[in-house]
PDB file of N, CA and C in Angstrom:
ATOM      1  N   UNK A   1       0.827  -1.172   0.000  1.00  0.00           N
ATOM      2  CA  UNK A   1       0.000   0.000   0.000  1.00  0.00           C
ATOM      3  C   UNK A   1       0.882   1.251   0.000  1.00  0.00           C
ATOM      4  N   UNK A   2       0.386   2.483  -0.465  1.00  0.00           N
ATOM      5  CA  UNK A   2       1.070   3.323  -1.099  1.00  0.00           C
ATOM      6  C   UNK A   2       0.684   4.389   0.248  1.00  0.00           C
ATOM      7  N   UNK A   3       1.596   4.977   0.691  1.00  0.00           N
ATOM      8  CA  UNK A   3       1.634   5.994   2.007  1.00  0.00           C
ATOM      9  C   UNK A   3       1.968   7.405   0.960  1.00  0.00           C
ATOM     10  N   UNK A   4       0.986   7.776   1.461  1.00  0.00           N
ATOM     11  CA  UNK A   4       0.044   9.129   0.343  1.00  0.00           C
ATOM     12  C   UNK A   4       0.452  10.759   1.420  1.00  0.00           C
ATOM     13  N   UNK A   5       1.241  11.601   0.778  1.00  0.00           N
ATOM     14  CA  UNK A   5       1.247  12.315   1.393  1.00  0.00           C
ATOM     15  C   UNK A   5       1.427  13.605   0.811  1.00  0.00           C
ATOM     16  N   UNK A   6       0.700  15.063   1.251  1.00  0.00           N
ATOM     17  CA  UNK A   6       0.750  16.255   0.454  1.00  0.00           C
ATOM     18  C   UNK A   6       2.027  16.315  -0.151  1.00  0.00           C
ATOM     19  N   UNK A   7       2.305  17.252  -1.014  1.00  0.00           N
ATOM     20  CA  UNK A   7       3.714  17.320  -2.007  1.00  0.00           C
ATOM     21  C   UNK A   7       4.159  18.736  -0.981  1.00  0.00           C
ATOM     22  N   UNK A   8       5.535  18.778  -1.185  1.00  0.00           N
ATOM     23  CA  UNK A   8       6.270  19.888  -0.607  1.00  0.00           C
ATOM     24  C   UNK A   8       5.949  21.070  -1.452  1.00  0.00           C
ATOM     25  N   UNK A   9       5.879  22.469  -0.942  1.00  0.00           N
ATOM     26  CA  UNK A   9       5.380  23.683  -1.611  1.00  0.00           C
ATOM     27  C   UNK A   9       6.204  23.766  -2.321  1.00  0.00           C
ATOM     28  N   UNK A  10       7.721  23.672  -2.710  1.00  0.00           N
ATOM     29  CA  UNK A  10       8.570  23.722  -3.914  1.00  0.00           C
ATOM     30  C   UNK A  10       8.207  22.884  -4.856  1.00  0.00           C
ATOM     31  N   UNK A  11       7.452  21.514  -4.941  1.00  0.00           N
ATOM     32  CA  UNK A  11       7.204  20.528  -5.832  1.00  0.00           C
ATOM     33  C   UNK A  11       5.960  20.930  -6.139  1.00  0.00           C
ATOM     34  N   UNK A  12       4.969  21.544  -5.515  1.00  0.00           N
ATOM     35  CA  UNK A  12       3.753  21.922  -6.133  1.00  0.00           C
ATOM     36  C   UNK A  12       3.468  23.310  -7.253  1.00  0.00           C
ATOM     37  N   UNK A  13       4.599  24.316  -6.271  1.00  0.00           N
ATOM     38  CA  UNK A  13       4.720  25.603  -7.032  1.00  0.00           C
ATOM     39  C   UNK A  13       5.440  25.381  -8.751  1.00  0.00           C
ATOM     40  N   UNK A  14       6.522  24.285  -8.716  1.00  0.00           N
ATOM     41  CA  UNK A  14       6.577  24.026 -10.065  1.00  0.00           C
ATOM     42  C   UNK A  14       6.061  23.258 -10.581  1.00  0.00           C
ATOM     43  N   UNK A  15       4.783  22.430 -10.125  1.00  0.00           N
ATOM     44  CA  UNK A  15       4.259  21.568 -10.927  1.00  0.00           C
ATOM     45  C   UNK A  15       2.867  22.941 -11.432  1.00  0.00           C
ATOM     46  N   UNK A  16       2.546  24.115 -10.651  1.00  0.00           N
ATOM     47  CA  UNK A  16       2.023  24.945 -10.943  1.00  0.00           C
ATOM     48  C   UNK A  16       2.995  25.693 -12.075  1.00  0.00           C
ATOM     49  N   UNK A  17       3.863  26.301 -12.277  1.00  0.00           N
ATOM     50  CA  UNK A  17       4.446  27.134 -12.655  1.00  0.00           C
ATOM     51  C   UNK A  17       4.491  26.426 -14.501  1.00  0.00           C
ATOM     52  N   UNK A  18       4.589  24.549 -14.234  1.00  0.00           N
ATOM     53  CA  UNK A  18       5.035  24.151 -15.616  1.00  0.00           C
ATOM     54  C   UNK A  18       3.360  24.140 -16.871  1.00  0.00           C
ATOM     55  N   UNK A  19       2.484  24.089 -15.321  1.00  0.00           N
ATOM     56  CA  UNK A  19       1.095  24.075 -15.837  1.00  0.00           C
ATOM     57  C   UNK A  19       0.046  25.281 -16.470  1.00  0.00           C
ATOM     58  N   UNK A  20       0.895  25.900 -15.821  1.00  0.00           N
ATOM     59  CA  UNK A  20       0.452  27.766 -16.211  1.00  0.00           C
ATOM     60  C   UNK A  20       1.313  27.899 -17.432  1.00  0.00           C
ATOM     61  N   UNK A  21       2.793  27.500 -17.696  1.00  0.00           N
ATOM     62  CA  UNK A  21       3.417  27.539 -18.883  1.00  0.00           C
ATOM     63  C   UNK A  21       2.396  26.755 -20.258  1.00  0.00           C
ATOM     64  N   UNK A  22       1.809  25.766 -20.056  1.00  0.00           N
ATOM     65  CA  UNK A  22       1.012  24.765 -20.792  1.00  0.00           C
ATOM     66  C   UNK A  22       0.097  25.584 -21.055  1.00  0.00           C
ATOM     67  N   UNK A  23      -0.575  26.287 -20.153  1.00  0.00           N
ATOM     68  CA  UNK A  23      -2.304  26.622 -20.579  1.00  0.00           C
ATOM     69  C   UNK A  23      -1.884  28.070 -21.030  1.00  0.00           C
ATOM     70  N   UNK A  24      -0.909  28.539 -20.785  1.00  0.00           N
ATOM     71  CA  UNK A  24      -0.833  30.416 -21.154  1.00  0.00           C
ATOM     72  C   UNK A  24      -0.032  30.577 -22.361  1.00  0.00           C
ATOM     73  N   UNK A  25       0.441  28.961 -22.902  1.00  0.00           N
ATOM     74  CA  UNK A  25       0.524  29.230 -24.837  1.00  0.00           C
ATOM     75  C   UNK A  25      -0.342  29.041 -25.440  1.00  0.00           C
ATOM     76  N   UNK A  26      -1.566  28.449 -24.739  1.00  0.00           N
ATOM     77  CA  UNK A  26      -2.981  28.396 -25.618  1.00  0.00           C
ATOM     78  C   UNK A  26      -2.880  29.258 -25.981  1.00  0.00           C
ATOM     79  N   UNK A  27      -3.034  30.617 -25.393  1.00  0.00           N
ATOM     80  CA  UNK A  27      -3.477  31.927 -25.544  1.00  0.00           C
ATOM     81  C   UNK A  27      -2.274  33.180 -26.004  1.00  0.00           C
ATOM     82  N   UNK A  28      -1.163  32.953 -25.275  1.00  0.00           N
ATOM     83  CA  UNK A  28      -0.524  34.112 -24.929  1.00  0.00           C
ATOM     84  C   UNK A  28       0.763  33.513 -25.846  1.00  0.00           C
ATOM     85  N   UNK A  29       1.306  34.493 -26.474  1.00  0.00           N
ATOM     86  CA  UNK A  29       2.716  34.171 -27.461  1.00  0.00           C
ATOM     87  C   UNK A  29       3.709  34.663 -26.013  1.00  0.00           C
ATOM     88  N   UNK A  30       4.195  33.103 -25.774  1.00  0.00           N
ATOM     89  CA  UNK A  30       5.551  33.719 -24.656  1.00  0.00           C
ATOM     90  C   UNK A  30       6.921  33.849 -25.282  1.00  0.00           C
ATOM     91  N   UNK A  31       7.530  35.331 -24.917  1.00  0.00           N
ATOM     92  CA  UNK A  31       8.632  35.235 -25.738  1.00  0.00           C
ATOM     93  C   UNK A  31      10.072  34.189 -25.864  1.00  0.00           C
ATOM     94  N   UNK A  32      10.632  34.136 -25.015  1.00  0.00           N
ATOM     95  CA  UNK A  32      11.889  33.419 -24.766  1.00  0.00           C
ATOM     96  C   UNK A  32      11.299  31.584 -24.706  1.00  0.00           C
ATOM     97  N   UNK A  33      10.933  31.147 -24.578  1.00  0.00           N
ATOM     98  CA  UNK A  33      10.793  29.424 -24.382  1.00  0.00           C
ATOM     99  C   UNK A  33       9.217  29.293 -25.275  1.00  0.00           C
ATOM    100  N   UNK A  34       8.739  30.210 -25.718  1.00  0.00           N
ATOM    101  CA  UNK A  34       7.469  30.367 -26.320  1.00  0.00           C
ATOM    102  C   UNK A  34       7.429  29.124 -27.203  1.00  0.00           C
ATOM    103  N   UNK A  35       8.180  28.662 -28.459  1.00  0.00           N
ATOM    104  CA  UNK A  35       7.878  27.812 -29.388  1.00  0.00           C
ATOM    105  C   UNK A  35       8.558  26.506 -28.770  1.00  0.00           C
ATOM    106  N   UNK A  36       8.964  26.517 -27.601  1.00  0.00           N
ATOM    107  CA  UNK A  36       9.484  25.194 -27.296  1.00  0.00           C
ATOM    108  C   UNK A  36       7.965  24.648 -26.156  1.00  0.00           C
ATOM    109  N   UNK A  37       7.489  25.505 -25.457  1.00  0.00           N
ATOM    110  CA  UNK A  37       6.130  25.194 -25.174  1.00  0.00           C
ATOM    111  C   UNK A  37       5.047  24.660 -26.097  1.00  0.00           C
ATOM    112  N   UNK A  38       5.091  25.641 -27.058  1.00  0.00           N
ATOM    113  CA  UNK A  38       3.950  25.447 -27.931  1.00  0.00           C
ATOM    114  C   UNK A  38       4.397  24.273 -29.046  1.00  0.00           C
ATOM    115  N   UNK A  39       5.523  23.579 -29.061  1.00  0.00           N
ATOM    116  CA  UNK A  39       5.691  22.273 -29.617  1.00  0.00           C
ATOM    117  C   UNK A  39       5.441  21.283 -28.399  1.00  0.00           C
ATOM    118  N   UNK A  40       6.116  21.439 -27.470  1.00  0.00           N
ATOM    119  CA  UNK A  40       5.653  20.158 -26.846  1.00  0.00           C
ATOM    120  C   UNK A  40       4.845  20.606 -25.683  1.00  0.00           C
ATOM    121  N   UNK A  41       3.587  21.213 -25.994  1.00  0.00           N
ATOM    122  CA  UNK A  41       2.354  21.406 -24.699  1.00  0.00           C
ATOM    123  C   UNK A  41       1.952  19.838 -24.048  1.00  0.00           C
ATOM    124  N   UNK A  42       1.625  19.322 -25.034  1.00  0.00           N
ATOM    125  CA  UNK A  42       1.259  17.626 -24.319  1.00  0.00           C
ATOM    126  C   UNK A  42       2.167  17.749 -23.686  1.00  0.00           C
ATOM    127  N   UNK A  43       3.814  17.463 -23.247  1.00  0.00           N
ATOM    128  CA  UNK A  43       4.312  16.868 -22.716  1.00  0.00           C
ATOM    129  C   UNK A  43       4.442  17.670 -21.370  1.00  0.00           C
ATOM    130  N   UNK A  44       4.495  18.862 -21.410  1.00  0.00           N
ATOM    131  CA  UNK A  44       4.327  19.979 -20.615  1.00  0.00           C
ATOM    132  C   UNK A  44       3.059  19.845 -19.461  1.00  0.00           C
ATOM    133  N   UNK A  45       1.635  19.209 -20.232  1.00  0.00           N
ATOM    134  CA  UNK A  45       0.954  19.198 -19.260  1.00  0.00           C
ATOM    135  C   UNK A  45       1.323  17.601 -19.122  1.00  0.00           C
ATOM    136  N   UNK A  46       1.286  16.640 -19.338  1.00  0.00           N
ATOM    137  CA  UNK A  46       1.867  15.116 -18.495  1.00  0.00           C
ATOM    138  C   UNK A  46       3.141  15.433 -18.017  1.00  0.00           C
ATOM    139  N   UNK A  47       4.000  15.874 -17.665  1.00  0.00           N
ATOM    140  CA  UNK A  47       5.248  16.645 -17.339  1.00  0.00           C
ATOM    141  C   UNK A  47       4.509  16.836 -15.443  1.00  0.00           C
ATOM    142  N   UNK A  48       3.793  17.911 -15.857  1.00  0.00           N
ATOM    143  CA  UNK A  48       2.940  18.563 -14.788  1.00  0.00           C
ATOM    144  C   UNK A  48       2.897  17.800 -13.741  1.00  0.00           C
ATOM    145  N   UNK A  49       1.773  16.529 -14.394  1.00  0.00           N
ATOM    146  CA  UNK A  49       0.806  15.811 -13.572  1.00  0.00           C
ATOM    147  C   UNK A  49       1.478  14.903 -12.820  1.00  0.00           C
ATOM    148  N   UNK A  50       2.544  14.153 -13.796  1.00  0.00           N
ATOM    149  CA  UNK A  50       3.563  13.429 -13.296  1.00  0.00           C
ATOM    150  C   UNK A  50       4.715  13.977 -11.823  1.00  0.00           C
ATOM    151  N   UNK A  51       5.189  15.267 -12.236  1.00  0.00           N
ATOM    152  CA  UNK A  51       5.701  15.609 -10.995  1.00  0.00           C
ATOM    153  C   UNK A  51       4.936  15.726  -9.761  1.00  0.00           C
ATOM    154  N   UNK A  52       3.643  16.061 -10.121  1.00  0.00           N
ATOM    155  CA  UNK A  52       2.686  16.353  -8.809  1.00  0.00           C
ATOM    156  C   UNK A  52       2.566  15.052  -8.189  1.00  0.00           C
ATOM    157  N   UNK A  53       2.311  14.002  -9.041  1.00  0.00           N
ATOM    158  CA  UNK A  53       1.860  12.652  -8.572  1.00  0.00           C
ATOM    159  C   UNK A  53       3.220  12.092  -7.556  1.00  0.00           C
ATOM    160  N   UNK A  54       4.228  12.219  -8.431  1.00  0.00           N
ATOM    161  CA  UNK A  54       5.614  11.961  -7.893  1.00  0.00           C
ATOM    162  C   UNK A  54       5.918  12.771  -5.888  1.00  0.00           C
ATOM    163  N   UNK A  55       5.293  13.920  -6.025  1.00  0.00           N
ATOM    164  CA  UNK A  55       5.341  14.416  -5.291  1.00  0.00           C
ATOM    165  C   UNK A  55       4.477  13.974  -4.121  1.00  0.00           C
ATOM    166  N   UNK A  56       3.256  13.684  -4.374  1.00  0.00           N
ATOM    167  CA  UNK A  56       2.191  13.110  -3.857  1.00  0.00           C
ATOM    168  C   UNK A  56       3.043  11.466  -3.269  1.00  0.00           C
ATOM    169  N   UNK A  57       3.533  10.854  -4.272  1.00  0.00           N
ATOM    170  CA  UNK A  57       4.010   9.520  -3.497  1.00  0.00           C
ATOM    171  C   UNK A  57       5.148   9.575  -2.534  1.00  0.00           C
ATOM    172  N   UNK A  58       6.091  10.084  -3.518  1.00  0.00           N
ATOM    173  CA  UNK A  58       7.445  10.071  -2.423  1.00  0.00           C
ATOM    174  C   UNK A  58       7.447  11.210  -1.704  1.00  0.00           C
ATOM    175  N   UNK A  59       8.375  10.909  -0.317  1.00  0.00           N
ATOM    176  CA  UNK A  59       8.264  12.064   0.630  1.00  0.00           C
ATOM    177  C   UNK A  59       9.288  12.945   0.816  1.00  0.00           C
ATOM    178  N   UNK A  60      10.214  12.738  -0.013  1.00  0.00           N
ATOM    179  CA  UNK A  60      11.564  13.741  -0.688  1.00  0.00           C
ATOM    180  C   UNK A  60      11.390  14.913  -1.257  1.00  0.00           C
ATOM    181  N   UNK A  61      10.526  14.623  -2.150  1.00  0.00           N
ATOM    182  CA  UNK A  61       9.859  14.991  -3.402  1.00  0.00           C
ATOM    183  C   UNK A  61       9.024  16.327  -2.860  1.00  0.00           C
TER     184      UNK A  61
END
């Protein structure tokens, strides 16, 4: 059984920070990393989810 525990505020703030990068090239042309987002958005948001989850399991993390 898997011992489940909140993620540390550094592991959440960038699993926020990579997720706001994902959803704000829908919309917004970002200059400097702009076309490297907007090629790989999929991976950007599974990127996301994955660190959060990661964070969620291990207690390092």
């Amino acid at each position: 059984m898997l011992n489940l525990s909140p993620p540390r505020t550094l592991t959440f703030l960038v699993s926020l920070v990579v997720i706001g990068l994902a959803v704000a090239s829908l919309w917004l042309r970002i200059p400097t990393i702009g076309p490297t987002v907007v090629k790989f958005r999929t991976w950007f948001f599974v990127g996301a989810y994955v660190l959060l989850a990661l964070g969620v399991v291990s207690k390092r993390l």
